[in-house]
C-alpha atoms as a PDB file:
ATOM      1  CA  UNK A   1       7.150   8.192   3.309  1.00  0.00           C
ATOM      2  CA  UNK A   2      10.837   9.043   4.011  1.00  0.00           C
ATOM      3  CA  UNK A   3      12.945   9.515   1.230  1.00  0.00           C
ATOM      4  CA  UNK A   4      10.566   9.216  -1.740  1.00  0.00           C
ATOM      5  CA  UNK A   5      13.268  10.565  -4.023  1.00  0.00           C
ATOM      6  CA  UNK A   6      15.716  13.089  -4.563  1.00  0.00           C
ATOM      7  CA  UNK A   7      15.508  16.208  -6.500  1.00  0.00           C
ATOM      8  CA  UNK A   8      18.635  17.111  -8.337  1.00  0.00           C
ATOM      9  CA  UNK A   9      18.107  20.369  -9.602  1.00  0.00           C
ATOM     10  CA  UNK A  10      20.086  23.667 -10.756  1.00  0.00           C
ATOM     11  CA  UNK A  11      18.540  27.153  -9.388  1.00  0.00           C
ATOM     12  CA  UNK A  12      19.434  30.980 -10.046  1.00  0.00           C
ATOM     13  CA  UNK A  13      19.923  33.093  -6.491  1.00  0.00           C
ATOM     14  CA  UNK A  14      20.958  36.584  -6.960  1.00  0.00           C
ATOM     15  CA  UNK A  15      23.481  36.231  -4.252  1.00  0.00           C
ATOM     16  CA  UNK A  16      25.211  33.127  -5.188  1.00  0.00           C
ATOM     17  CA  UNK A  17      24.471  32.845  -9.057  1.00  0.00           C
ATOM     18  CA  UNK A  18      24.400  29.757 -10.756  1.00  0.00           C
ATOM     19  CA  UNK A  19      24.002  26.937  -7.509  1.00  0.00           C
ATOM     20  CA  UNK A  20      23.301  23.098  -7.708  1.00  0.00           C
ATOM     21  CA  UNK A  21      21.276  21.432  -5.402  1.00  0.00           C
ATOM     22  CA  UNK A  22      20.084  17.849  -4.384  1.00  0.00           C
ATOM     23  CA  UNK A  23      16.849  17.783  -2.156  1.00  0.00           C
ATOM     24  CA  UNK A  24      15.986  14.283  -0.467  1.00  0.00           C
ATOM     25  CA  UNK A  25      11.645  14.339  -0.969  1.00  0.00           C
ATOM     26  CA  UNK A  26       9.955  13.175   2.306  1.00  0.00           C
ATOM     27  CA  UNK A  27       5.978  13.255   1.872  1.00  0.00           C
ATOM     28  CA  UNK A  28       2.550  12.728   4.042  1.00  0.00           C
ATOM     29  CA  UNK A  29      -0.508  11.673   2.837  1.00  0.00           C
ATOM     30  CA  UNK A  30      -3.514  13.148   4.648  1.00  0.00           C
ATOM     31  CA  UNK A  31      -7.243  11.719   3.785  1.00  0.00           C
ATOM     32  CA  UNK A  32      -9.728   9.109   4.479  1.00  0.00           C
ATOM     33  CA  UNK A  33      -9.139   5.449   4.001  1.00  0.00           C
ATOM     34  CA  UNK A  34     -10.213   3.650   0.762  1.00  0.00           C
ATOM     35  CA  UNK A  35     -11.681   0.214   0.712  1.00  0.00           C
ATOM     36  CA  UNK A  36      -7.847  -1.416   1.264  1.00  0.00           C
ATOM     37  CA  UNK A  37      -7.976   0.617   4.183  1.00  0.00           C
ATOM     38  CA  UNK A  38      -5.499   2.583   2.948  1.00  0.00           C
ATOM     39  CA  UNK A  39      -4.686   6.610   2.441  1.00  0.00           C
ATOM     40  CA  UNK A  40      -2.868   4.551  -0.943  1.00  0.00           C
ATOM     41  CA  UNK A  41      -1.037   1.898  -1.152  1.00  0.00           C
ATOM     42  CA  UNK A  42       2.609   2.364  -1.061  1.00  0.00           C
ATOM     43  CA  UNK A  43       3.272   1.302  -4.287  1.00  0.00           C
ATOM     44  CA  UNK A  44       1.201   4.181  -5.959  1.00  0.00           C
ATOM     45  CA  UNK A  45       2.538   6.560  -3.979  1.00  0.00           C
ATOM     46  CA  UNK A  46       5.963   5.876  -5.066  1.00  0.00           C
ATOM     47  CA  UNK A  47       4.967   5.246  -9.012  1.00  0.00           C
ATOM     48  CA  UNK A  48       2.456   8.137  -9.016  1.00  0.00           C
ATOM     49  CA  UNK A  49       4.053  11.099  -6.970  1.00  0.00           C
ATOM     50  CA  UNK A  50       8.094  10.253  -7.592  1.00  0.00           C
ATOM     51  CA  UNK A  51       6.850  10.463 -11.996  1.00  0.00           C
ATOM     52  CA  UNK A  52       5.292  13.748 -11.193  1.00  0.00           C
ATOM     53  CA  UNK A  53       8.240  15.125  -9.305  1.00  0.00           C
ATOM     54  CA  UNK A  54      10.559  13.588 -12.213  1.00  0.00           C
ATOM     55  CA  UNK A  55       8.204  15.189 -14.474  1.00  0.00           C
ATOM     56  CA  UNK A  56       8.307  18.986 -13.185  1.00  0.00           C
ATOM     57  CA  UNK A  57      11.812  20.752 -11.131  1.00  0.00           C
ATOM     58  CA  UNK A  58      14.349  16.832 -11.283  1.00  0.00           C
ATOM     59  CA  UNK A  59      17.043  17.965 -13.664  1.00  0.00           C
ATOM     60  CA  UNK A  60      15.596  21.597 -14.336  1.00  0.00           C
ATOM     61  CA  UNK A  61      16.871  24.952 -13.987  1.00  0.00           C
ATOM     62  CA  UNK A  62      14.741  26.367 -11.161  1.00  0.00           C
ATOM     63  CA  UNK A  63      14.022  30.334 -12.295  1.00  0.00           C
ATOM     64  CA  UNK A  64      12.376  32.968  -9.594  1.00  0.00           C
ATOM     65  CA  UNK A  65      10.392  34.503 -12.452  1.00  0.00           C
ATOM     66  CA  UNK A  66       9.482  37.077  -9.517  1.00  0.00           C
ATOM     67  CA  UNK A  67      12.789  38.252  -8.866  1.00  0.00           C
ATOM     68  CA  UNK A  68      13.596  41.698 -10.266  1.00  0.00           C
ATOM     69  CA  UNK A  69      17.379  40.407 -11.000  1.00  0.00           C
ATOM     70  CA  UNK A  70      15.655  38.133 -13.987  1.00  0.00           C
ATOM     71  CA  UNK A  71      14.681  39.061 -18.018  1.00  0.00           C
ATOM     72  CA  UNK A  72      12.916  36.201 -19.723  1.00  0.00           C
ATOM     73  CA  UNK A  73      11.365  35.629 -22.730  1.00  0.00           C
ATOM     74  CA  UNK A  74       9.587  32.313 -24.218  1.00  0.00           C
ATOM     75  CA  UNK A  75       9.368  31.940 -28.114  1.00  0.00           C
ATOM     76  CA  UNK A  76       8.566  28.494 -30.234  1.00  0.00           C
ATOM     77  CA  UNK A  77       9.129  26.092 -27.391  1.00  0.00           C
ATOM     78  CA  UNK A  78      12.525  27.656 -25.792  1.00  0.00           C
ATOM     79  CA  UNK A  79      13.166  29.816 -23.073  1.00  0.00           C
ATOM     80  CA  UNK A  80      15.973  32.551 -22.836  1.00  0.00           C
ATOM     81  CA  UNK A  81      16.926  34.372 -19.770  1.00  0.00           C
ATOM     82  CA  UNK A  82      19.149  36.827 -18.113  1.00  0.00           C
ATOM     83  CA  UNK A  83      19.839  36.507 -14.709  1.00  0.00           C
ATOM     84  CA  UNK A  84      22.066  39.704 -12.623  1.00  0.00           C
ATOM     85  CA  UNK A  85      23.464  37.788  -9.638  1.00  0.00           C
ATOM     86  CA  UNK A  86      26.244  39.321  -7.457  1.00  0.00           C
ATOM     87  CA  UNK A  87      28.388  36.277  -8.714  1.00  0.00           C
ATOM     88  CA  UNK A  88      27.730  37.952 -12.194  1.00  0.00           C
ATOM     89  CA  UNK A  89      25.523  37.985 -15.187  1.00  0.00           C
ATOM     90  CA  UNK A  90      23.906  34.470 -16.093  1.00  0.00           C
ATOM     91  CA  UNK A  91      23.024  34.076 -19.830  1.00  0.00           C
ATOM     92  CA  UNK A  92      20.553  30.927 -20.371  1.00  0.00           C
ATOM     93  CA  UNK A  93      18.991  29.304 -23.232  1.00  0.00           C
ATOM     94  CA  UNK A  94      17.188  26.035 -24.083  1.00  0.00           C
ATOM     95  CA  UNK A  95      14.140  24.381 -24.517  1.00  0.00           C
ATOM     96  CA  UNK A  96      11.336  24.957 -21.851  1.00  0.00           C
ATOM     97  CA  UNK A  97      11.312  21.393 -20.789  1.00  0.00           C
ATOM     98  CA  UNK A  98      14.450  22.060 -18.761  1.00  0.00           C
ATOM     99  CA  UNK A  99      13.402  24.774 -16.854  1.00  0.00           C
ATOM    100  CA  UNK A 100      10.788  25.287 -14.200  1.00  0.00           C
ATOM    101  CA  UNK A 101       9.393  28.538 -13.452  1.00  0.00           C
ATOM    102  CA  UNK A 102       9.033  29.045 -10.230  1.00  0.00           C
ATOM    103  CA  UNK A 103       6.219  31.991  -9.027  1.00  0.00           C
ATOM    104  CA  UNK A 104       8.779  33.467  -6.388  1.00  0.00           C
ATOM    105  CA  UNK A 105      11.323  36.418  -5.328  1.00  0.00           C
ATOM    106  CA  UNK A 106      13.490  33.645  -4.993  1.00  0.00           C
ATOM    107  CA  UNK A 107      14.287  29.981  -4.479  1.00  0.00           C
ATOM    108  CA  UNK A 108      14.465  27.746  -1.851  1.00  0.00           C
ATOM    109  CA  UNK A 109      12.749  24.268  -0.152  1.00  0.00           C
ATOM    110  CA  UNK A 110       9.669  26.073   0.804  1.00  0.00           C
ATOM    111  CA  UNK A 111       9.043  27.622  -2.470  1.00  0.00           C
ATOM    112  CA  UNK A 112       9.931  24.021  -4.415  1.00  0.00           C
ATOM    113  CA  UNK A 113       7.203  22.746  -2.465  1.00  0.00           C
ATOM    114  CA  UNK A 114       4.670  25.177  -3.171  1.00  0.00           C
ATOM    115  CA  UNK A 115       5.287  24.853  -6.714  1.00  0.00           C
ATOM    116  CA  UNK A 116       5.426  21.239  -6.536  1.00  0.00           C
ATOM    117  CA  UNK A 117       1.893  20.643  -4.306  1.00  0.00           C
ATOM    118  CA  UNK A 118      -0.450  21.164  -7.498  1.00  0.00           C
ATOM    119  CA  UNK A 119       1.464  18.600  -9.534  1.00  0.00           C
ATOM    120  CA  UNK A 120       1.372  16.079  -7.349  1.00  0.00           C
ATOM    121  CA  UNK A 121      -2.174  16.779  -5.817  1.00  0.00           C
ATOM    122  CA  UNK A 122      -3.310  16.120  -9.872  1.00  0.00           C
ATOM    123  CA  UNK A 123      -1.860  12.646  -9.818  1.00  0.00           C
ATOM    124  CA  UNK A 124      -3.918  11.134  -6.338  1.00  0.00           C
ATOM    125  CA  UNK A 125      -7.204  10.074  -5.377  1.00  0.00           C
ATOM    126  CA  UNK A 126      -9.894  12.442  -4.296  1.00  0.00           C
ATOM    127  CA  UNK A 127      -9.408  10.533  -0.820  1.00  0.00           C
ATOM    128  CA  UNK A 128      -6.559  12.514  -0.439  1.00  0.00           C
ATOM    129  CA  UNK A 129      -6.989  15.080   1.175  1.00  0.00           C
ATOM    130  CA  UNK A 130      -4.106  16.782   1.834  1.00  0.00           C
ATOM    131  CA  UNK A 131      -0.155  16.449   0.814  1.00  0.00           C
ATOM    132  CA  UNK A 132       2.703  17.720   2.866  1.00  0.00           C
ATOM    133  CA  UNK A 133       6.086  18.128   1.775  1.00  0.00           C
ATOM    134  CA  UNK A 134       9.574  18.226   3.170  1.00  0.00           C
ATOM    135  CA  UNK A 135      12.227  18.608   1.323  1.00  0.00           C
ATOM    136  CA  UNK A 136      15.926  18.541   2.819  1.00  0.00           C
ATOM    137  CA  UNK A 137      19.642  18.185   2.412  1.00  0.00           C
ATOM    138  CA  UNK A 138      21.588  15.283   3.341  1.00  0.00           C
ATOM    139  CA  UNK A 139      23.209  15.130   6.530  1.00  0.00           C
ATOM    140  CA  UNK A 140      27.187  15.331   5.756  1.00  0.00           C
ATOM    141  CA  UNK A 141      29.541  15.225   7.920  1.00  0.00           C
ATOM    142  CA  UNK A 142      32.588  16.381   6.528  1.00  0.00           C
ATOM    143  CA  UNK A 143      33.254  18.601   3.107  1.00  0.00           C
ATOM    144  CA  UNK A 144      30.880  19.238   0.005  1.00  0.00           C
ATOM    145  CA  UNK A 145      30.377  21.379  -3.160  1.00  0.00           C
ATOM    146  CA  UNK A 146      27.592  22.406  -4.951  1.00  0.00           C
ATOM    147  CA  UNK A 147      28.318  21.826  -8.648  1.00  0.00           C
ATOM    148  CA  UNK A 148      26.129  22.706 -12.199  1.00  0.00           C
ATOM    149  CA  UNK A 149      26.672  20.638 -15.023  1.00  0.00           C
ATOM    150  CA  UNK A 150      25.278  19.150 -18.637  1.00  0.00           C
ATOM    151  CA  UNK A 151      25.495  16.036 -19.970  1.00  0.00           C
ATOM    152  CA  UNK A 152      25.262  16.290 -23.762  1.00  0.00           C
ATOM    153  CA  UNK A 153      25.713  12.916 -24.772  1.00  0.00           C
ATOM    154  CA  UNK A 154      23.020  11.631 -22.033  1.00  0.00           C
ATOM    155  CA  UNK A 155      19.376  10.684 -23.636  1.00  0.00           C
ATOM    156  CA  UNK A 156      17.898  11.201 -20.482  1.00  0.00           C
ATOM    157  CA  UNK A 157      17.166  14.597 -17.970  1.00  0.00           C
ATOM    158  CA  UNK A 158      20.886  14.481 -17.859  1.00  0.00           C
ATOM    159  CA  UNK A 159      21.901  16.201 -20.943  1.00  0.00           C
ATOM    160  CA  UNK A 160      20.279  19.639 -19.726  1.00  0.00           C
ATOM    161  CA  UNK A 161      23.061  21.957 -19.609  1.00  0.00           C
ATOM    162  CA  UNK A 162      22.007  23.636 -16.192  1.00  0.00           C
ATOM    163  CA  UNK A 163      21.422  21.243 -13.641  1.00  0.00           C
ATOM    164  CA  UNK A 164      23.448  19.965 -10.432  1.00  0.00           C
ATOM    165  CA  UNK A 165      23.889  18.518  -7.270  1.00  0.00           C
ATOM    166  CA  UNK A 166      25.095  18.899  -3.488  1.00  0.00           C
ATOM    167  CA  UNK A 167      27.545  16.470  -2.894  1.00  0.00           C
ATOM    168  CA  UNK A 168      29.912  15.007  -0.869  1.00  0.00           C
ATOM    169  CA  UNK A 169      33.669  14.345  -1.375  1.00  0.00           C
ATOM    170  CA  UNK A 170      35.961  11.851   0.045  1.00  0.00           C
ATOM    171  CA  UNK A 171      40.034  12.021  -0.352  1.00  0.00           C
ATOM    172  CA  UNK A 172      42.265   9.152   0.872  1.00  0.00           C
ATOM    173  CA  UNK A 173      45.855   9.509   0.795  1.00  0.00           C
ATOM    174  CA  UNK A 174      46.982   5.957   0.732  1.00  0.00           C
ATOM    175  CA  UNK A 175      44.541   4.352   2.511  1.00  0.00           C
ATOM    176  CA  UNK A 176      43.726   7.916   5.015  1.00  0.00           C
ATOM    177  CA  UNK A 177      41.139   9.759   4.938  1.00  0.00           C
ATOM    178  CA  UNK A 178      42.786  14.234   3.688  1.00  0.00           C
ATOM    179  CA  UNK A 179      40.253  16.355   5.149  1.00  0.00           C
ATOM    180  CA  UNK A 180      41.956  19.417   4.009  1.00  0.00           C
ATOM    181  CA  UNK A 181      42.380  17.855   0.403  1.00  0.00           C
ATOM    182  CA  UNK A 182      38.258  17.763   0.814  1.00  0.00           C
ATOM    183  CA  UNK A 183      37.950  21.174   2.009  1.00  0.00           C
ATOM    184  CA  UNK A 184      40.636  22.389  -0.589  1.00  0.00           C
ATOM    185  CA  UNK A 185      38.420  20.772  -3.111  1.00  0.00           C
ATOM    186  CA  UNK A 186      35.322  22.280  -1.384  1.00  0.00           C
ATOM    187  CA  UNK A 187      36.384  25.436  -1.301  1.00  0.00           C
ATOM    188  CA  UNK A 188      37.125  25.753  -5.130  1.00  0.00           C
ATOM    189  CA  UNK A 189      33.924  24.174  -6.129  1.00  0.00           C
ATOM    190  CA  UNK A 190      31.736  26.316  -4.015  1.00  0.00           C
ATOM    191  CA  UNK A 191      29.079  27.086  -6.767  1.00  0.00           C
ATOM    192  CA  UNK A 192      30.598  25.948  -9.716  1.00  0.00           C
ATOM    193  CA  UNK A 193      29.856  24.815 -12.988  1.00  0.00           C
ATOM    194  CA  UNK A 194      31.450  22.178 -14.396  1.00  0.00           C
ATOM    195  CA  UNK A 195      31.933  22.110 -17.827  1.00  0.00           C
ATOM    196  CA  UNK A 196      33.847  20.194 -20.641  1.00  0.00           C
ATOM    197  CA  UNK A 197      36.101  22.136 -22.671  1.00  0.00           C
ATOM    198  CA  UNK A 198      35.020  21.124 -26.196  1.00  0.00           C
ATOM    199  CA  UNK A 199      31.438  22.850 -25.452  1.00  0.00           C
ATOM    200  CA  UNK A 200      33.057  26.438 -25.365  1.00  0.00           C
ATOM    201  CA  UNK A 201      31.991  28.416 -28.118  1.00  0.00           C
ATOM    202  CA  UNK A 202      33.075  31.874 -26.884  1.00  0.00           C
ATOM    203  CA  UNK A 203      35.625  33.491 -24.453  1.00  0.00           C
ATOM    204  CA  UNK A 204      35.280  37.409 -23.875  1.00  0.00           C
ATOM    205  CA  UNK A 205      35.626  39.719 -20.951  1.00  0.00           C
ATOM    206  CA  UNK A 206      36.113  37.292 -18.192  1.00  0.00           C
ATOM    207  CA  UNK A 207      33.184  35.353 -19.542  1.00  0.00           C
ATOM    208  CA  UNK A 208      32.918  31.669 -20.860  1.00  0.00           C
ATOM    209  CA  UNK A 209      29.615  31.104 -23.635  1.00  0.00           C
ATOM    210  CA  UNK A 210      28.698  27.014 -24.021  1.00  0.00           C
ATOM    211  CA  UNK A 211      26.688  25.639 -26.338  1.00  0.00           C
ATOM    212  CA  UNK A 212      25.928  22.269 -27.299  1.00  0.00           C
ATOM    213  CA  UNK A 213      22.429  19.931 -29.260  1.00  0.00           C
ATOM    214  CA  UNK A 214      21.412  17.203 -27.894  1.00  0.00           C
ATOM    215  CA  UNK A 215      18.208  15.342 -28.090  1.00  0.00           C
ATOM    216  CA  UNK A 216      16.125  17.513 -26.408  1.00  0.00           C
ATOM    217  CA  UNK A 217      17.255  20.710 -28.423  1.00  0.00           C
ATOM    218  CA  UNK A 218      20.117  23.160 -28.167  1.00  0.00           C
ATOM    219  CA  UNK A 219      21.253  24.424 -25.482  1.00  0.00           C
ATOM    220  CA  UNK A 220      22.944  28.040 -24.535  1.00  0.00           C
ATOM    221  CA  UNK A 221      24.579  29.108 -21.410  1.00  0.00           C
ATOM    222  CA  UNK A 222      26.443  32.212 -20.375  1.00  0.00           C
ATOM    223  CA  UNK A 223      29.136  32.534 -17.511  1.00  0.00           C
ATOM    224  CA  UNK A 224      31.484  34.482 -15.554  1.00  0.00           C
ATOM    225  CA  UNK A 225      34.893  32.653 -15.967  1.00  0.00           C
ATOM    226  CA  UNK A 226      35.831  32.876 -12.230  1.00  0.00           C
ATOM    227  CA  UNK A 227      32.469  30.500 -11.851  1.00  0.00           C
ATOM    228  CA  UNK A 228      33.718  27.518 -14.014  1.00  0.00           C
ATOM    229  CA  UNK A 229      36.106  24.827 -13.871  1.00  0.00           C
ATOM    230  CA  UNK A 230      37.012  23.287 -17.380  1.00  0.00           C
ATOM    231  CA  UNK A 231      37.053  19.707 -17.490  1.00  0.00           C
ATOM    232  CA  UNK A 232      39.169  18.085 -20.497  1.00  0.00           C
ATOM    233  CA  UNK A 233      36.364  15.599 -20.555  1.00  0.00           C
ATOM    234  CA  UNK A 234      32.729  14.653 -20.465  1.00  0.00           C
ATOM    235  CA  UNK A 235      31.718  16.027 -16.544  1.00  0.00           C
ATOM    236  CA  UNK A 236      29.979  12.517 -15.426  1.00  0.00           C
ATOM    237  CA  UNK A 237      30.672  11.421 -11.921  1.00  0.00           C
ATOM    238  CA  UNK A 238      33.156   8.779 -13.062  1.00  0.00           C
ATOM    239  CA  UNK A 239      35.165  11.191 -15.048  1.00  0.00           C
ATOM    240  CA  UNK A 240      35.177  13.993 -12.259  1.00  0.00           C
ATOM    241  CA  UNK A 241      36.171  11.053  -9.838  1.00  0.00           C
ATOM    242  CA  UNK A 242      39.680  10.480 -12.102  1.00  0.00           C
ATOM    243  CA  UNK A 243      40.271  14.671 -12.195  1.00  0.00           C
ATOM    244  CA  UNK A 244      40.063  14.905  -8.460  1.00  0.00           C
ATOM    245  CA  UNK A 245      42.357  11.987  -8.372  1.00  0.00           C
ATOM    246  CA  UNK A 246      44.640  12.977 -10.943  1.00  0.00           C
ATOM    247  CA  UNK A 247      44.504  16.965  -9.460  1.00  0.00           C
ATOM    248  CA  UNK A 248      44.860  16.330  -5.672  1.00  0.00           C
ATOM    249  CA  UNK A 249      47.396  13.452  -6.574  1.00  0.00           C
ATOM    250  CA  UNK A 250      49.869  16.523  -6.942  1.00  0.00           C
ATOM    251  CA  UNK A 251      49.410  17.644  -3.748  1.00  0.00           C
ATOM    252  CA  UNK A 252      50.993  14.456  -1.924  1.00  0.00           C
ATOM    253  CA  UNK A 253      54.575  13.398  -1.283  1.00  0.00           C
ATOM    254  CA  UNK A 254      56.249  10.618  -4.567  1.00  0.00           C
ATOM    255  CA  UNK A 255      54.908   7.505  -4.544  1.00  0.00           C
ATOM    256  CA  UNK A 256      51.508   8.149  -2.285  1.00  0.00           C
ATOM    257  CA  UNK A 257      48.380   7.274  -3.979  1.00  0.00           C
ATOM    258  CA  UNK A 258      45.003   9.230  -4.139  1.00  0.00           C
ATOM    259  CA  UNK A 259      41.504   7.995  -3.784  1.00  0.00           C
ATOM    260  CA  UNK A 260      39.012  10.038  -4.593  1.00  0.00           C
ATOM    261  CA  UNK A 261      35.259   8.805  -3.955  1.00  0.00           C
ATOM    262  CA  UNK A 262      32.874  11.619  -5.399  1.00  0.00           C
ATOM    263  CA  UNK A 263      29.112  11.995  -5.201  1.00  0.00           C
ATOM    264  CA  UNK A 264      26.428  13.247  -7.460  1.00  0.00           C
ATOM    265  CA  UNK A 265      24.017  13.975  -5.657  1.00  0.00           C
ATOM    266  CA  UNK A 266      22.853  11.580  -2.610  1.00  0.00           C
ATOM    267  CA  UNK A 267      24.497   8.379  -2.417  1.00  0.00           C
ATOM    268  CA  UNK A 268      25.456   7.969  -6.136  1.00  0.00           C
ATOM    269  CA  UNK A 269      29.070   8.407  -7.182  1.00  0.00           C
ATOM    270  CA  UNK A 270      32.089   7.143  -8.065  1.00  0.00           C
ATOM    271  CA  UNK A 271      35.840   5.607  -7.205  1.00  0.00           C
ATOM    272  CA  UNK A 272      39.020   6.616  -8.717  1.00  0.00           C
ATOM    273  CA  UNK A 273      42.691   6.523  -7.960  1.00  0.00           C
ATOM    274  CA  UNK A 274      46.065   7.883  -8.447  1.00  0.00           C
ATOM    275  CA  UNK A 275      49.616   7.943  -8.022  1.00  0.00           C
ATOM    276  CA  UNK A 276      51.805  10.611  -7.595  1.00  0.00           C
ATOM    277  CA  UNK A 277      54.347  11.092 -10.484  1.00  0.00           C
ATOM    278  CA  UNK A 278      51.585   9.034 -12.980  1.00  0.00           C
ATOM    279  CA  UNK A 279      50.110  10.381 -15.630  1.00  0.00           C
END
């Protein structure tokens, strides 16, 4: 089955630091037929394996817990981590639902599916006999940024204050398509977090502490500055939508209007507009 779902996902590299990620789930089922004369019906696959992937690494922070770059420590239901990336020191804290420890050096598609095969394996027939996994990024043609966020006000995955995306951007300058707006915008949110301004609760050599409690539990997370853009609002994809807008409507002559069309993720996003000269 193509396209079973989409992972969005946060994960710590020691290159890059703090990187958001959306992997589109493609699966095979390998066994002997049952008496539909099926491997399993379609509908089961989708009901039984997409809960189990929404259940484990969808809207977690992915952590190498092999990598020598990571400390970590687990106490009364919360996890707290240090993570020394060449982007700088990452600082995390929250509960342990919204992070997935991953038994690897490091992180990438290979080693989500590894970590992913026993969850999934638990949730199928004993006809089954064997699962594969691919998981890949969507196809863009054009610009993209890989963005971290947390939705505190969400009562869903969303509110976890390290998780992201891989997403493509679209800028129209009345009506045409800007592909070096995009890439501008690209090129400052290459692995960034995005993060509203009201959940600061510390600024000290070059670094940026948030901190907010939602429904899950509190959250923590530590930062270099140079890795964040502030956002004067909540970070959903509607909102970002109107601050690309607003932001790259600056860029253009009096008078031209901006469209930005952003994504979270793979094909989910947003539409917003604006004039240059409005505020």
């Amino acid at each position: 089955m193509e396209q079973l779902t989409v992972i969005d996902c946060a994960y710590l590299d020691a290159r890059r630091g703090l990187v958001g990620e959306s992997w589109i789930v493609d699966v095979e089922l390998h066994g002997d037929l049952d008496e539909q004369s099926m491997v399993l019906d379609f509908g089961d696959v989708k009901k039984r394996l997409k809960r189990a992937i929404d259940g484990s690494v969808d809207h977690t922070l992915l952590v190498p817990q092999l990598a020598p770059e990571l400390t970590i420590g687990q106490r009364d239901g919360e996890i707290e981590l240090q993570f020394h990336s060449n982007a700088g020191l990452i600082e995390h804290r929250s509960p342990s639902v919204a992070v997935s420890l991953v038994d690897a050096e490091s992180i990438d598609a290979q080693a989500v599916s590894d970590y992913l095969l026993p969850h999934l394996k638990a949730v199928v027939p004993a006809n089954v006999a064997e699962i594969r996994l691919n998981l890949r990024t969507e196809r863009i043609d054009g610009a993209y940024y890989h963005y971290v966020h947390g939705l505190k006000k969400h009562q869903g995955q969303c509110q976890r204050i390290a998780h992201g995306h891989r997403s493509r951007i679209e800028i129209r300058v009345d009506g045409i398509r800007s592909q070096a707006l995009e890439a501008a915008l690209a090129a400052r949110w290459t692995d960034i977090y995005l993060a509203t301004r009201e959940d600061v609760v510390g600024a000290a050599d070059g670094r940026l502490r948030f901190a907010y409690r939602s429904p899950e539990g509190r959250f923590e997370l530590g930062l270099p500055e140079s890795r964040v853009e502030l956002i004067d609002s909540d970070t959903t994809v509607e909102k970002l939508a109107e601050w690309i807008a607003k932001r790259m409507s600056g860029n253009v002559k009096g008078g031209q209007t901006v469209q930005a069309k952003a994504y979270e993720g793979v094909m989910k996003g947003a539409i917003a507009s604006c004039k240059n000269g409005e505020s």
